[in-house]
C-alpha atoms as a PDB file:
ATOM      1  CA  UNK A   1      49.329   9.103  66.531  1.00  0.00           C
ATOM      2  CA  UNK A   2      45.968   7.267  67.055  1.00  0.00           C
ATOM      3  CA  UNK A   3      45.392   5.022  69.633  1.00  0.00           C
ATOM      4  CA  UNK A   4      45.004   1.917  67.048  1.00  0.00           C
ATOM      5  CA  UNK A   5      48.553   2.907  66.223  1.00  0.00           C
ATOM      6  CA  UNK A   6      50.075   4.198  69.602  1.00  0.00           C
ATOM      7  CA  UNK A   7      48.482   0.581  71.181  1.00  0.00           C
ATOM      8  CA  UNK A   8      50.693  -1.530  68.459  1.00  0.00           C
ATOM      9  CA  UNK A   9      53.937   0.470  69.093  1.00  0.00           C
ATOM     10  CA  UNK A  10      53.478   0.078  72.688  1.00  0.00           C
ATOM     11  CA  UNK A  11      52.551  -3.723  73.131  1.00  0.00           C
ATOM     12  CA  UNK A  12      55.753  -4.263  70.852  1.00  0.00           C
ATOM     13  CA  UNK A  13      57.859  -1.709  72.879  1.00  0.00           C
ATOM     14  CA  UNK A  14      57.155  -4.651  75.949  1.00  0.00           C
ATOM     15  CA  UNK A  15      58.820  -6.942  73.565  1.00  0.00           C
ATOM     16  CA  UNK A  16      61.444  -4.689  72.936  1.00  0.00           C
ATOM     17  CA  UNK A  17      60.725  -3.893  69.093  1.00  0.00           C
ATOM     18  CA  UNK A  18      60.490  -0.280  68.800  1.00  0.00           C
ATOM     19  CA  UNK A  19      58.846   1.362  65.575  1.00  0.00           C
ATOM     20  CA  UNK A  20      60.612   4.397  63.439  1.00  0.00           C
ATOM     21  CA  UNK A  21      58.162   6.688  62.141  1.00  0.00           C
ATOM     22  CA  UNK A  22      58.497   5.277  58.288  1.00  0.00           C
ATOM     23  CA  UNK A  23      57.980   1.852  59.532  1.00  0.00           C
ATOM     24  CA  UNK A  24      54.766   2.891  61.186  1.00  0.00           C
ATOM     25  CA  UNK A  25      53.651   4.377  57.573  1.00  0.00           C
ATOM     26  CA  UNK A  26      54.558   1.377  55.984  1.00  0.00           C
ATOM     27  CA  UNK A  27      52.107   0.059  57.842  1.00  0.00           C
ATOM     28  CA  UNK A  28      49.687   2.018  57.778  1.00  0.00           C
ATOM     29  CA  UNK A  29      50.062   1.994  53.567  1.00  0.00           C
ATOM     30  CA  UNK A  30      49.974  -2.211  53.971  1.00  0.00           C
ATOM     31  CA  UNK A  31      46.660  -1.599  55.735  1.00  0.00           C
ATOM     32  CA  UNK A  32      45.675   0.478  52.919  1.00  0.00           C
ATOM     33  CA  UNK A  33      46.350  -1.747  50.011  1.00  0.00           C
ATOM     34  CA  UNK A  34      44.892  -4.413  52.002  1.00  0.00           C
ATOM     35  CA  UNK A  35      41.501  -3.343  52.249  1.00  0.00           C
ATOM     36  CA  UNK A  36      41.752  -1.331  49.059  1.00  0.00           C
ATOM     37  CA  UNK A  37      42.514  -4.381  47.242  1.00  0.00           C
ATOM     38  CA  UNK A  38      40.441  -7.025  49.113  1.00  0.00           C
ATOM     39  CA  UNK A  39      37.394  -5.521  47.391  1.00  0.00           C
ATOM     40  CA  UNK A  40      38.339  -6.704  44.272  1.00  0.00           C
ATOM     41  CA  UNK A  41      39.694  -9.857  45.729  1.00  0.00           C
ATOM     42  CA  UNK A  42      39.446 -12.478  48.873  1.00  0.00           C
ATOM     43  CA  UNK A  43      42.623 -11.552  50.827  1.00  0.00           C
ATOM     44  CA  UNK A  44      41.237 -11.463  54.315  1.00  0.00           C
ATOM     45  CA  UNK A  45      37.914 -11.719  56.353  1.00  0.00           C
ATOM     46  CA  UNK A  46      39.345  -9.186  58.930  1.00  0.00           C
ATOM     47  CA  UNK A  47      39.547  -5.209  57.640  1.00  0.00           C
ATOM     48  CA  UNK A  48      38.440  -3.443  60.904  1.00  0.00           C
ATOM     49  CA  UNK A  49      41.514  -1.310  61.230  1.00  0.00           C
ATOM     50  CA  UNK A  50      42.292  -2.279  64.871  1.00  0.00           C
ATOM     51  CA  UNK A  51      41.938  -5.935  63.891  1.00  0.00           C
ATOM     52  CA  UNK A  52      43.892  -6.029  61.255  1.00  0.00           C
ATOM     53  CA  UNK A  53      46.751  -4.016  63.386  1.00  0.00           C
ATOM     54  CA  UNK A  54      46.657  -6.800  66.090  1.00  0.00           C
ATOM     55  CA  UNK A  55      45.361 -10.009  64.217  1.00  0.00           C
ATOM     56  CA  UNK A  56      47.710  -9.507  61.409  1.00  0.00           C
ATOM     57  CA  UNK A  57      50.055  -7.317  62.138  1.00  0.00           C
ATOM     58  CA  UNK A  58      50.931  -8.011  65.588  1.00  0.00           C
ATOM     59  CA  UNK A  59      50.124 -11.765  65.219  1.00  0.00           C
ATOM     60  CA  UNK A  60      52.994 -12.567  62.780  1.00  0.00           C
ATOM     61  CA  UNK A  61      55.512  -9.971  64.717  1.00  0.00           C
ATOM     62  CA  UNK A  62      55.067 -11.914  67.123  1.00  0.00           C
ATOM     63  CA  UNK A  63      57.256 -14.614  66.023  1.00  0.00           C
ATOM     64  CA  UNK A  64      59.935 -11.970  66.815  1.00  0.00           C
ATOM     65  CA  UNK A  65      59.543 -12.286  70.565  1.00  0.00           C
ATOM     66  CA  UNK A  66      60.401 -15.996  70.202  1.00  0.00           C
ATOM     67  CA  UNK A  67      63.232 -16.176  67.688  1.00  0.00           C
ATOM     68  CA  UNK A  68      66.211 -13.949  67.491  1.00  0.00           C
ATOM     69  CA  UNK A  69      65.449 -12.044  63.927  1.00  0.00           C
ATOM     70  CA  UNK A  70      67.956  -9.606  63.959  1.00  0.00           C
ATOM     71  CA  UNK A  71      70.532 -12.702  63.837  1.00  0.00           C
ATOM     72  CA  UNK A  72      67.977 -14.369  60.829  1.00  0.00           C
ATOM     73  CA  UNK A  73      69.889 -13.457  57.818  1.00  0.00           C
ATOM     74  CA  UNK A  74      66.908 -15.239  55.093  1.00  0.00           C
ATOM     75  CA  UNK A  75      63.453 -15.702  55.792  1.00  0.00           C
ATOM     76  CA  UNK A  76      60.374 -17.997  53.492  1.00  0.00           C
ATOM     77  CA  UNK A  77      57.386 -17.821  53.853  1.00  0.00           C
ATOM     78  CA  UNK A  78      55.267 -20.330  52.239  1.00  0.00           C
ATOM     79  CA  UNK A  79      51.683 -20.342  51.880  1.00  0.00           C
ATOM     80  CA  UNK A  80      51.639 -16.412  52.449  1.00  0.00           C
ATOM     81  CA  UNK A  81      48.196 -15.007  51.424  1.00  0.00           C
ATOM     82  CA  UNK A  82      47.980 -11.755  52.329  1.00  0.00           C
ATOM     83  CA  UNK A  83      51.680 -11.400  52.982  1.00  0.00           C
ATOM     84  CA  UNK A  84      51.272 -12.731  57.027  1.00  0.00           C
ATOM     85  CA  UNK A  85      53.901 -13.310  58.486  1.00  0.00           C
ATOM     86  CA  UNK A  86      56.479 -12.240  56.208  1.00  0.00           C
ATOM     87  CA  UNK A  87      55.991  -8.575  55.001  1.00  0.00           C
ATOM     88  CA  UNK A  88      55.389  -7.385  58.298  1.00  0.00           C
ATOM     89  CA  UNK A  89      58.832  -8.950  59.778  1.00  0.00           C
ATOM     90  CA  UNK A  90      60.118  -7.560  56.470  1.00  0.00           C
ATOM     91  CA  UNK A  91      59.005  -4.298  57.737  1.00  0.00           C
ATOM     92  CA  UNK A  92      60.499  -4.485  61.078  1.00  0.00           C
ATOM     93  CA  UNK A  93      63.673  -5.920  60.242  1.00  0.00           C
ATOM     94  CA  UNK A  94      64.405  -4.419  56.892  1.00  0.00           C
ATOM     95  CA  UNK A  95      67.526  -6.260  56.013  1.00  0.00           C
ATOM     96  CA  UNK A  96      65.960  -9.806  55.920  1.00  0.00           C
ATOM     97  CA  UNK A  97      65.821 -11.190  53.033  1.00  0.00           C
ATOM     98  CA  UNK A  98      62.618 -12.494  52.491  1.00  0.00           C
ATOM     99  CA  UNK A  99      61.410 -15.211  49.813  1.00  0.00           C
ATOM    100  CA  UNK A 100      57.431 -15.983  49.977  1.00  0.00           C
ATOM    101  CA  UNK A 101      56.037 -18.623  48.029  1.00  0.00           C
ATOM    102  CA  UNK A 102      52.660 -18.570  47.237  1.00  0.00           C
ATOM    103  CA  UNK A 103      49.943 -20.947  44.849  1.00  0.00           C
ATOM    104  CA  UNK A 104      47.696 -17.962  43.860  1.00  0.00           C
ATOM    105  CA  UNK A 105      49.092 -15.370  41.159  1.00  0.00           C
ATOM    106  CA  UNK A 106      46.625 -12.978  42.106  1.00  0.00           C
ATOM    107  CA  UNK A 107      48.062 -12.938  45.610  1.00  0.00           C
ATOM    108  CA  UNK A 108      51.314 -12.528  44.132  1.00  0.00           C
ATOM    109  CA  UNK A 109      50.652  -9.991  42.050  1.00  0.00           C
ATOM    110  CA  UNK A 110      48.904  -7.872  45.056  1.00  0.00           C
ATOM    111  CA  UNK A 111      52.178  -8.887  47.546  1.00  0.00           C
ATOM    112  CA  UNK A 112      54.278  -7.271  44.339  1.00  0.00           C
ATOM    113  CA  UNK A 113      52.542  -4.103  44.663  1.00  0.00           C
ATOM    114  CA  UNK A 114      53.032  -3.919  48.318  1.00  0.00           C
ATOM    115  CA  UNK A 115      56.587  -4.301  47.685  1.00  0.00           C
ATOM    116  CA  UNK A 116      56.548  -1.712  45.964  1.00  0.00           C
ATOM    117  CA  UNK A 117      54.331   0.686  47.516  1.00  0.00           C
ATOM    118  CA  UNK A 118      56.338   0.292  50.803  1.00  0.00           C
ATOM    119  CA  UNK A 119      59.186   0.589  48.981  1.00  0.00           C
ATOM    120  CA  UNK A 120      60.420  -2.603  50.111  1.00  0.00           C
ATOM    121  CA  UNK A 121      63.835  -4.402  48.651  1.00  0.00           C
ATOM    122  CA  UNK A 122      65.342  -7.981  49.035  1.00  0.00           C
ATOM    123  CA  UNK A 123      61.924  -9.552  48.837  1.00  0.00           C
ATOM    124  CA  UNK A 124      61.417 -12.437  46.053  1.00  0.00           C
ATOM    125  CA  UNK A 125      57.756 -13.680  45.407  1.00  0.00           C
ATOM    126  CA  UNK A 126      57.684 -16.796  43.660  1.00  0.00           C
ATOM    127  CA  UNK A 127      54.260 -18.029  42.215  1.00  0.00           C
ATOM    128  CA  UNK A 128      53.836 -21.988  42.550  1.00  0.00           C
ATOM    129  CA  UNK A 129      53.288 -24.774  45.169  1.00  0.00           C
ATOM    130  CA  UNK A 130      55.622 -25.458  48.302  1.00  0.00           C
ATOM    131  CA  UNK A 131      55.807 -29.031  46.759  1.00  0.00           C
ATOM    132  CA  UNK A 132      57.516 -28.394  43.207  1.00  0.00           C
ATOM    133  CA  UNK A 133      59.685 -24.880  44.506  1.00  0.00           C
ATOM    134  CA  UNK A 134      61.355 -26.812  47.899  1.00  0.00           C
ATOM    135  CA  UNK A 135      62.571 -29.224  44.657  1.00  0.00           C
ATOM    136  CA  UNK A 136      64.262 -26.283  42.588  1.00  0.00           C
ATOM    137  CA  UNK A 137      68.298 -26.189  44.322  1.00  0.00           C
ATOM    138  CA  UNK A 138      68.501 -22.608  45.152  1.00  0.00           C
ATOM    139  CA  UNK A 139      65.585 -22.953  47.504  1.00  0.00           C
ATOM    140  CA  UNK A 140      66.330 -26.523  49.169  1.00  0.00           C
ATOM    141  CA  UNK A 141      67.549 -26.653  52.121  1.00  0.00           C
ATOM    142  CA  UNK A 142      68.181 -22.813  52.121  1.00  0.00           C
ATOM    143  CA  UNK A 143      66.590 -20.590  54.649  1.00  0.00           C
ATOM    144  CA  UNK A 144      67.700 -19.605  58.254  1.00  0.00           C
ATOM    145  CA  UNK A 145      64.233 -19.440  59.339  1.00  0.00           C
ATOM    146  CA  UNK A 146      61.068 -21.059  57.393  1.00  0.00           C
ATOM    147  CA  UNK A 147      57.460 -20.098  58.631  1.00  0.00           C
ATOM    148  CA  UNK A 148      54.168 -20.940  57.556  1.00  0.00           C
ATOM    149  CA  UNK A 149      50.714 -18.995  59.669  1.00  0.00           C
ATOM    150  CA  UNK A 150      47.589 -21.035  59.854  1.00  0.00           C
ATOM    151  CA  UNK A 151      47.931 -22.788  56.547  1.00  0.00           C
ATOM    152  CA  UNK A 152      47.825 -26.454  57.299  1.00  0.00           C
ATOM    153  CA  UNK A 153      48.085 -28.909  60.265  1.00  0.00           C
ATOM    154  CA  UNK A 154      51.381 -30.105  61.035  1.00  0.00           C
ATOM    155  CA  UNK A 155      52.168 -33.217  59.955  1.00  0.00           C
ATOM    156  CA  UNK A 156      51.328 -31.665  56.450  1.00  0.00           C
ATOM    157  CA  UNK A 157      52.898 -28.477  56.679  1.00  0.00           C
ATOM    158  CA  UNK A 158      56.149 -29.939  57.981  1.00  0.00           C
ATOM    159  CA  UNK A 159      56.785 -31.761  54.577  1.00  0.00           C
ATOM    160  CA  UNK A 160      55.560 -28.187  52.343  1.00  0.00           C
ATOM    161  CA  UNK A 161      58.063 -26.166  54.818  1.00  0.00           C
ATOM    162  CA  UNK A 162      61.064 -28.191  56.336  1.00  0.00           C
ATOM    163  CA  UNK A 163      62.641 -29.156  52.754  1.00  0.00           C
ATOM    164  CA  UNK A 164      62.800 -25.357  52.185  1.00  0.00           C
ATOM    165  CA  UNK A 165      65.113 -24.685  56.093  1.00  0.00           C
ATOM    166  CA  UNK A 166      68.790 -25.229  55.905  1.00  0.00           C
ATOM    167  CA  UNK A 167      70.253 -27.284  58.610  1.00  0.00           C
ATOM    168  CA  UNK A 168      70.092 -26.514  62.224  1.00  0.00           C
ATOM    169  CA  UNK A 169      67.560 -23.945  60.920  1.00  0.00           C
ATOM    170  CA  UNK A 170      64.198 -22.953  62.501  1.00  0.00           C
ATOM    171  CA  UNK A 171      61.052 -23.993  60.963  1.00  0.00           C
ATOM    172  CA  UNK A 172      58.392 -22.111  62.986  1.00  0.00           C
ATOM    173  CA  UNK A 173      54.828 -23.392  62.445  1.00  0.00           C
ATOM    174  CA  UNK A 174      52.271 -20.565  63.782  1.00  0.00           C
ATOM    175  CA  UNK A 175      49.051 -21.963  64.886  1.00  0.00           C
ATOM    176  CA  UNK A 176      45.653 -20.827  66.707  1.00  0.00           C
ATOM    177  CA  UNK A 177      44.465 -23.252  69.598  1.00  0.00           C
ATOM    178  CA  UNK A 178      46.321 -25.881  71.170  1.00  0.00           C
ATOM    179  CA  UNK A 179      48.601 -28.071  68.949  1.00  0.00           C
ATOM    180  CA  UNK A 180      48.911 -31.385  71.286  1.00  0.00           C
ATOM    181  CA  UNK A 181      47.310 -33.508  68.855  1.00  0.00           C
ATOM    182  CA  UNK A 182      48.946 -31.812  65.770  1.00  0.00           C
ATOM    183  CA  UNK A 183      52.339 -32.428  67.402  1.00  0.00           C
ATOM    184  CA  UNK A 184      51.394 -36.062  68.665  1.00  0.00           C
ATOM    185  CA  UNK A 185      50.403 -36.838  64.905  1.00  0.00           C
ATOM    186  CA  UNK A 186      53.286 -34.915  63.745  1.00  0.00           C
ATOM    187  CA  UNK A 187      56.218 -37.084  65.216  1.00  0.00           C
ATOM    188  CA  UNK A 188      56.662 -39.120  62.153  1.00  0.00           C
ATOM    189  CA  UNK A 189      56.757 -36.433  59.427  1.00  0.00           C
ATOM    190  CA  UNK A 190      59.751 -34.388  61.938  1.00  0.00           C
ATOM    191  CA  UNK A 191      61.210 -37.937  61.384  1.00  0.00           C
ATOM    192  CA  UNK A 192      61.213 -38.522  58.004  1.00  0.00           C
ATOM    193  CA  UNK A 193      62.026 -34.899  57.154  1.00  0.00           C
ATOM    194  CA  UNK A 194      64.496 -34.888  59.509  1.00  0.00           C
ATOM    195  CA  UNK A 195      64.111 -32.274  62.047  1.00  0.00           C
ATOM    196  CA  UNK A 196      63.057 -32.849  65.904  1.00  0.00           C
ATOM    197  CA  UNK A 197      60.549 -30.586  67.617  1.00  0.00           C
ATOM    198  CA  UNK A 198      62.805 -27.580  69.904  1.00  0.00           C
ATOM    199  CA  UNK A 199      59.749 -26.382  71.868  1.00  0.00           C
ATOM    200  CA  UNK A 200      56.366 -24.817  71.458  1.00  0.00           C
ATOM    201  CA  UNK A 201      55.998 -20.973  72.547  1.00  0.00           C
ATOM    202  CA  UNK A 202      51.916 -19.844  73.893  1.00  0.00           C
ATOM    203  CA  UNK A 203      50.469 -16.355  74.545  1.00  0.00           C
ATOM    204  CA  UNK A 204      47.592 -14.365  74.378  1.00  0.00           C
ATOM    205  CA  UNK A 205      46.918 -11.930  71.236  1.00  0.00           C
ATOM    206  CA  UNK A 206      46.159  -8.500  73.176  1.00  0.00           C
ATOM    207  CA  UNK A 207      42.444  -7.235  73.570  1.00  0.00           C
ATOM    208  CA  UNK A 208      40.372 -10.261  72.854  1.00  0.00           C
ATOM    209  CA  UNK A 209      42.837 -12.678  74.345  1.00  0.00           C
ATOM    210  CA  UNK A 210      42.958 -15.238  71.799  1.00  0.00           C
ATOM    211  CA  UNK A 211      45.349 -17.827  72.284  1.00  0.00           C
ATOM    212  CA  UNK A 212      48.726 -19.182  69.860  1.00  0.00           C
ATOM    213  CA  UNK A 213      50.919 -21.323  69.234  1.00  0.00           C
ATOM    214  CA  UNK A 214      54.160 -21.113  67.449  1.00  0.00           C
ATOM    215  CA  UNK A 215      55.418 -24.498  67.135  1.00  0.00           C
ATOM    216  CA  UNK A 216      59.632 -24.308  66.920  1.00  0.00           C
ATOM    217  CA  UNK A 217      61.434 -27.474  64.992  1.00  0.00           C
ATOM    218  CA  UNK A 218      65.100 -27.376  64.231  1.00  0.00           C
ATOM    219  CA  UNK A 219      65.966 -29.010  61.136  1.00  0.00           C
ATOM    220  CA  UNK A 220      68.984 -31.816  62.001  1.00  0.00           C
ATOM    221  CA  UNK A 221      69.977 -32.517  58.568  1.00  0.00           C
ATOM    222  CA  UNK A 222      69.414 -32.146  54.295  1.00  0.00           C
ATOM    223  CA  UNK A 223      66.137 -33.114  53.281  1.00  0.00           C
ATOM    224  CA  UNK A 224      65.933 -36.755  51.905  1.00  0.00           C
ATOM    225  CA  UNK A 225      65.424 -37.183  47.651  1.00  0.00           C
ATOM    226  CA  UNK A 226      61.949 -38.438  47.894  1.00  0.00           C
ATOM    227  CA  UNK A 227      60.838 -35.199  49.892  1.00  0.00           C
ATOM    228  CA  UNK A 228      58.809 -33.308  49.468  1.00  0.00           C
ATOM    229  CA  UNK A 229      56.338 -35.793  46.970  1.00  0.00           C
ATOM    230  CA  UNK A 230      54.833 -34.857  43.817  1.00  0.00           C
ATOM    231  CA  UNK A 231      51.597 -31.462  44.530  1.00  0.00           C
ATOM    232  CA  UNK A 232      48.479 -33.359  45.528  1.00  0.00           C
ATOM    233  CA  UNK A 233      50.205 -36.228  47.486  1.00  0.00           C
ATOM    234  CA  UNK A 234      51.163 -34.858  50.874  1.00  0.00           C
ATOM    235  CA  UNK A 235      47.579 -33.722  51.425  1.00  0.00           C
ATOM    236  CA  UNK A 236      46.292 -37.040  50.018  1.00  0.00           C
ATOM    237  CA  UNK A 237      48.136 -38.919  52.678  1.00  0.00           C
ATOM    238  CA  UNK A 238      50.492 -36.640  55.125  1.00  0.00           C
ATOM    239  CA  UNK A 239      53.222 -38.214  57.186  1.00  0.00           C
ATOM    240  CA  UNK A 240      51.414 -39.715  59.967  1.00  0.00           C
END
């Protein structure tokens, strides 16, 4: 094992995930496939091995240290991109069942190959925006856990991500710096989408001590009709 590798498994073993030995291929293949692939197309401005293993990989496993996954039966991911957060969870807790949603087909059609490189089952990828899918019934109001990583700020993402969690499901926002003023600007979209803010987890990624956020809502009941509004209109004018 090289010390890229034998670093990840042991900064997750402190948070009590442990790594089997096919898991640890998978991703090393994902890393693969990543870089392989992101010559052809923009998937990610990080493909130093090491980085990738703790800016991507590590970064969205991290969500695991705050929720309880093993108990999360259905996972979406929306907004994707390179598959970050939700392929590796998918990796390390194999029977989730894992929905992204992603604008770009060409992102989809790279996430389908990864599925099945890694061999990986239970996983729908669903090509369209947040806006028109969180409208389609099998996907409203649906998912155990909902997460979106560094795709928009809050008060936006909240109305692309909360019509997709079920009630007194997580929506778990995963952000860079300091949120304050995302949260603050934020209060009326957890309002109107009805959810209320549970509590905001920080920490340090490892080596170059960079600092998140993962921002926890619960949602407190079904998403009102006129949510989420037509594609284009929530970024025109978000909740605030």
């Amino acid at each position: 094992m090289d010390t890229t590798v034998a670093e990840f498994t042991s900064l997750l073993k402190e948070h009590g995930l442990e790594l089997s030995m096919k898991q640890l291929e998978q991703f090393e293949l994902y890393y693969q496939e990543l870089v392989s692939w992101n010559e052809k197309m923009n998937l990610t401005g990080i493909t130093e091995r090491s980085q990738v293993y703790t800016k991507h990989f590590y970064d969205s496993l991290s969500l695991a240290f705050y929720l309880n996954m093993q108990e999360t039966k259905s996972l979406a991911d929306i907004g994707s991109g390179a598959g970050f957060p939700g392929i590796p969870l998918k990796i390390c807790f194999p029977d989730l069942k894992l929905t992204i949603v992603d604008s770009l087909s060409k992102r989809i059609t790279f996430l389908q190959h990864v599925c099945d490189t890694l061999g990986l089952k239970d996983v729908k990828l669903i090509h369209g925006r947040a806006e028109d899918v969180a409208r389609q019934f099998v996907h409203r109001d649906a998912y155990d856990v909902v997460t979106a990583r560094a795709v928009a700020r809050l008060s936006l993402l909240n109305e692309f991500c909360l019509p997709f969690t079920r009630k007194d499901g997580i929506f778990a926002a995963m952000k860079g710096s300091d949120p304050t003023e995302e949260l603050q600007e934020a209060k009326r979209s957890f309002k109107e989408l009805r959810a209320e803010l549970y509590k905001v987890e920080s920490f340090s990624l490892p080596v170059e001590e960079s600092s998140r956020h993962i921002i926890l809502a619960r949602k407190t009941g079904a998403t009102p009709s006129k949510y989420p509004r037509k594609p284009g209109v929530p970024a025109k004018s978000p909740l605030i």
